[in-house]
C-alpha atoms as a PDB file:
ATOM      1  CA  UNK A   1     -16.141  22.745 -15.815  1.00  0.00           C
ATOM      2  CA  UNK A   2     -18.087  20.992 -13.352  1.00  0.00           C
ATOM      3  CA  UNK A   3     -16.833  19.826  -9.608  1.00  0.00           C
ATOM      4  CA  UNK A   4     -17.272  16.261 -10.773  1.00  0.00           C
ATOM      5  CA  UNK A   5     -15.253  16.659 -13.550  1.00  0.00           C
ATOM      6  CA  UNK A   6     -12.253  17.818 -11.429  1.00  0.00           C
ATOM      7  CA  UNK A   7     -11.992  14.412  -8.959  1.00  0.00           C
ATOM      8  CA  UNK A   8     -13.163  10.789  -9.415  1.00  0.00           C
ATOM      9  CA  UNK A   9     -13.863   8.600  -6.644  1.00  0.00           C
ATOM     10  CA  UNK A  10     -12.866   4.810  -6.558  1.00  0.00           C
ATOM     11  CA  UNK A  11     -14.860   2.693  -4.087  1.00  0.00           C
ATOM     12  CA  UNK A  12     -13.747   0.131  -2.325  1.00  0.00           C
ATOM     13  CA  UNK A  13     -15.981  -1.995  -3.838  1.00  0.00           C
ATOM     14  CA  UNK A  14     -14.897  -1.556  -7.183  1.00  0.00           C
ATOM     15  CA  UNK A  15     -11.583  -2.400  -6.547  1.00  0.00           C
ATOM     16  CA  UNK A  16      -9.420  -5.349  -7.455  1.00  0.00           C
ATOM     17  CA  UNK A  17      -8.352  -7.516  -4.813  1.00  0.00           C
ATOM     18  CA  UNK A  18      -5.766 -10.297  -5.211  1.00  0.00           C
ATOM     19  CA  UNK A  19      -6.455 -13.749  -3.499  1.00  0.00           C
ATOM     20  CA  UNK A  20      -4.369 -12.607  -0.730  1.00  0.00           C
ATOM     21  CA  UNK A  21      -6.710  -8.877  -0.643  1.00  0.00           C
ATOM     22  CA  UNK A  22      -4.147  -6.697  -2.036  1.00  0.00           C
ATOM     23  CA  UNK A  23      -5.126  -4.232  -4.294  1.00  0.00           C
ATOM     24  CA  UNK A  24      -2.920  -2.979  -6.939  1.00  0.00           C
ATOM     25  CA  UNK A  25      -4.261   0.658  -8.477  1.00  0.00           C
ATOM     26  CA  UNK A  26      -2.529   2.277 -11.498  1.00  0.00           C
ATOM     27  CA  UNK A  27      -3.494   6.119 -11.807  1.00  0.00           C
ATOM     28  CA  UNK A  28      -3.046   6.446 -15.276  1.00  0.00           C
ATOM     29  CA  UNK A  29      -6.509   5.741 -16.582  1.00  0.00           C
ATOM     30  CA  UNK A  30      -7.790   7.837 -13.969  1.00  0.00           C
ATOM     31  CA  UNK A  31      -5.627  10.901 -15.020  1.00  0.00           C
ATOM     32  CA  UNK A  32      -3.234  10.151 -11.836  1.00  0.00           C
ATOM     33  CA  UNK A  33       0.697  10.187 -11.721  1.00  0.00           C
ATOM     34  CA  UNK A  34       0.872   7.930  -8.839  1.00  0.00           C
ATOM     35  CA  UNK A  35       0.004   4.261  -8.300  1.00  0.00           C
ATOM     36  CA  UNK A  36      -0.560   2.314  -5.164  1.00  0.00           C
ATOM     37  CA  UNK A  37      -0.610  -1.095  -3.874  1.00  0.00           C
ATOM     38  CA  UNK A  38      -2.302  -1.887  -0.960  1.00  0.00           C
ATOM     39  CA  UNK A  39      -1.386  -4.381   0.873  1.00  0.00           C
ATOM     40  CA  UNK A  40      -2.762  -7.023   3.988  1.00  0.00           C
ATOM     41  CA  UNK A  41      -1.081  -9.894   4.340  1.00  0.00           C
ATOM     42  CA  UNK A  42      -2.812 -12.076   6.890  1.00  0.00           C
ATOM     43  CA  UNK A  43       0.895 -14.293   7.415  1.00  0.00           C
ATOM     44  CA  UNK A  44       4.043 -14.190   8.200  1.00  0.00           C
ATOM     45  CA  UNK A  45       6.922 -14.354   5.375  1.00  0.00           C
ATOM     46  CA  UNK A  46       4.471 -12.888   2.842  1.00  0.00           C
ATOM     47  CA  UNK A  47       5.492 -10.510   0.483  1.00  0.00           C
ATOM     48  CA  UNK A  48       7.000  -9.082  -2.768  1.00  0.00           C
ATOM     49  CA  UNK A  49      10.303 -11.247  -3.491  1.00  0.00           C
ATOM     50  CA  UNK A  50      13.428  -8.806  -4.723  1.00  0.00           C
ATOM     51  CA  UNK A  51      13.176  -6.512  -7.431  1.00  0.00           C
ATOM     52  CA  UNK A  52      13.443  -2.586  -8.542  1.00  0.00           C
ATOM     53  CA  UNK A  53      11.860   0.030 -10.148  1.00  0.00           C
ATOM     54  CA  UNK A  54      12.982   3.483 -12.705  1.00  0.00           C
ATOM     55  CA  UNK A  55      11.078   5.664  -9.753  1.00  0.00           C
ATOM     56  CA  UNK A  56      11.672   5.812  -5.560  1.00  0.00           C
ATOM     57  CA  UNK A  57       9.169   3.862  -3.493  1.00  0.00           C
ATOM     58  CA  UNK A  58       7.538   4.870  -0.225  1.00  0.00           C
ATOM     59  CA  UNK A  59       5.531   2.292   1.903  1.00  0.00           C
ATOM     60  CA  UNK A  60       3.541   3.339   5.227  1.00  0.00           C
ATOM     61  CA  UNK A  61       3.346   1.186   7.475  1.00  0.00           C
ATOM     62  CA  UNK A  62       0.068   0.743   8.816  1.00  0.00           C
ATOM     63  CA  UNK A  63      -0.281  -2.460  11.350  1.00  0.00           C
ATOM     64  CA  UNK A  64       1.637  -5.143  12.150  1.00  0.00           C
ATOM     65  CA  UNK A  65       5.356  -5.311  11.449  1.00  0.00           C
ATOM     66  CA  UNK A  66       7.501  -5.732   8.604  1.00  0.00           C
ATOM     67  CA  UNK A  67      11.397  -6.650   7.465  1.00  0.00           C
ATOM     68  CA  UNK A  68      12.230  -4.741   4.222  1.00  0.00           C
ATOM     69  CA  UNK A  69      15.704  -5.448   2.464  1.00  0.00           C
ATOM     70  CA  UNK A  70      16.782  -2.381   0.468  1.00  0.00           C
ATOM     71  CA  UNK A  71      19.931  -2.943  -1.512  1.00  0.00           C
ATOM     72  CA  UNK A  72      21.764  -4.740   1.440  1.00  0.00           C
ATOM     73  CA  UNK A  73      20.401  -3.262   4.331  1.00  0.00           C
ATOM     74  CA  UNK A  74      17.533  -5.136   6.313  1.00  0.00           C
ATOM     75  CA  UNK A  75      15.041  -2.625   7.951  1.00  0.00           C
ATOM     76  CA  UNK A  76      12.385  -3.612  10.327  1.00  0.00           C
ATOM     77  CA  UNK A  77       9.378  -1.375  10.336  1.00  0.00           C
ATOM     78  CA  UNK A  78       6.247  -1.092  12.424  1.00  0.00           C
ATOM     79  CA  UNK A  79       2.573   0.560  12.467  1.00  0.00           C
ATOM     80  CA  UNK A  80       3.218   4.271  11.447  1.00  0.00           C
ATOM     81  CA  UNK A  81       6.599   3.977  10.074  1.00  0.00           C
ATOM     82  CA  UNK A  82       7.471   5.365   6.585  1.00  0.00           C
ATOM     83  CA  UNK A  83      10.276   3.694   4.493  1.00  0.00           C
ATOM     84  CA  UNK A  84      11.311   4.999   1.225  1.00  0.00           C
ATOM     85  CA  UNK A  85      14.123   3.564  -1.131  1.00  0.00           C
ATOM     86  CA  UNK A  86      15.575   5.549  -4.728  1.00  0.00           C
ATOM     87  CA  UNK A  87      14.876   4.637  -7.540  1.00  0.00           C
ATOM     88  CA  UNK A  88      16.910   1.600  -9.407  1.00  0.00           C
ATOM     89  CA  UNK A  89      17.610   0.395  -5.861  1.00  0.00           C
ATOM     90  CA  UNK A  90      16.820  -3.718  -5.816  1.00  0.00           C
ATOM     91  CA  UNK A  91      14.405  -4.242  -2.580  1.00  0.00           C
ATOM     92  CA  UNK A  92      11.725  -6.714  -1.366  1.00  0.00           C
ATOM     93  CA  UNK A  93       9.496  -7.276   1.995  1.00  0.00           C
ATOM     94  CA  UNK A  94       8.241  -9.575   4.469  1.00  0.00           C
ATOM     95  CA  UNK A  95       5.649  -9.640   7.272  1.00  0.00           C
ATOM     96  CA  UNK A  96       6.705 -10.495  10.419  1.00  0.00           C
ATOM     97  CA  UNK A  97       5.025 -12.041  13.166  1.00  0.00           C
ATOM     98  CA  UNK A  98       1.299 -13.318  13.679  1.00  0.00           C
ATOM     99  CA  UNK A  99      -0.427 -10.606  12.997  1.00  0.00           C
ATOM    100  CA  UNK A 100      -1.810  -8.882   9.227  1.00  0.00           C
ATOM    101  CA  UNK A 101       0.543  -6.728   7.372  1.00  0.00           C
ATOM    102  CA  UNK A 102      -1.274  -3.310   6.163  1.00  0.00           C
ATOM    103  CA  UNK A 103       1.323  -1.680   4.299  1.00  0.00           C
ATOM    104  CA  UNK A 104       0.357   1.013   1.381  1.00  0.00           C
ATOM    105  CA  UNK A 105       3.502   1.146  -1.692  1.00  0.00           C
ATOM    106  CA  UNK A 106       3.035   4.529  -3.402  1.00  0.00           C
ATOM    107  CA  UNK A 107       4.803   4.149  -7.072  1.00  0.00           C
ATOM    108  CA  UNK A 108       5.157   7.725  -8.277  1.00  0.00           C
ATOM    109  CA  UNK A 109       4.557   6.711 -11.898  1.00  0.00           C
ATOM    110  CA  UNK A 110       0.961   6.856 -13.859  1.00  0.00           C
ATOM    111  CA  UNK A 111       1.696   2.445 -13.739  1.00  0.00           C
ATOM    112  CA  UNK A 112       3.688   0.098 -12.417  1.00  0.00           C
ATOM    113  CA  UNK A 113       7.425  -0.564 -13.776  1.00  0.00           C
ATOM    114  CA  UNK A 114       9.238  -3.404 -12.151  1.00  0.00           C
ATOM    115  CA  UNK A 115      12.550  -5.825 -12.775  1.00  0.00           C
ATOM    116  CA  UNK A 116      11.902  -8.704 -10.788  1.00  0.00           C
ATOM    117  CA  UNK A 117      15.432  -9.730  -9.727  1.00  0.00           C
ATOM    118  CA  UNK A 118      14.615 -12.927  -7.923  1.00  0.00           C
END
């Protein structure tokens, strides 16, 4: 088996970006279990409205600031900050202030499974 054979590389480039820039990336035609949104938001109040998944989410935080509701709980979280919620749990988030929102959402499943509940 060859090196090459054993990783893939996606470039930035190749990605899809949403108008907005985020990038949603399912692993399962690349052999992965996990899937990933990346996220900038470039505004305040932008973000995913309330739902759940069968899995647990994890975001990091990477700039800027952000207000995540997980069942009834409001949790405000800033550059470096992890936040992760179990699975079935209804949750959503918003960017706060004036400044982008980098925030990566690791989905431990090969795709994306969501209930939007809003």
């Amino acid at each position: 088996m060859s090196d090459e054979s054993r990783y893939r590389v996606i470039r930035s480039e190749d990605l899809q970006r949403s108008p907005l820039g985020t990038v949603a990336w399912e692993g399962e035609s690349f052999g992965s279990e996990v899937s990933v949104f990346i996220i900038d938001y470039p505004h305040a109040d932008e973000g995913p409205n309330l739902h759940k998944h069968p899995y647990p989410e994890t975001w990091i935080v990477r700039e800027g600031r952000a207000r995540f509701t997980v069942d009834t709980q409001d949790i405000e979280a800033g550059p470096g900050d992890i936040v992760v919620c179990d699975a079935e749990t209804p949750h959503k988030f918003k960017s706060m202030g004036s400044g982008h929102l980098k925030v990566v959402c690791i989905h431990p499943s090969p795709r994306f499974i969501q209930e939007d509940l809003e």
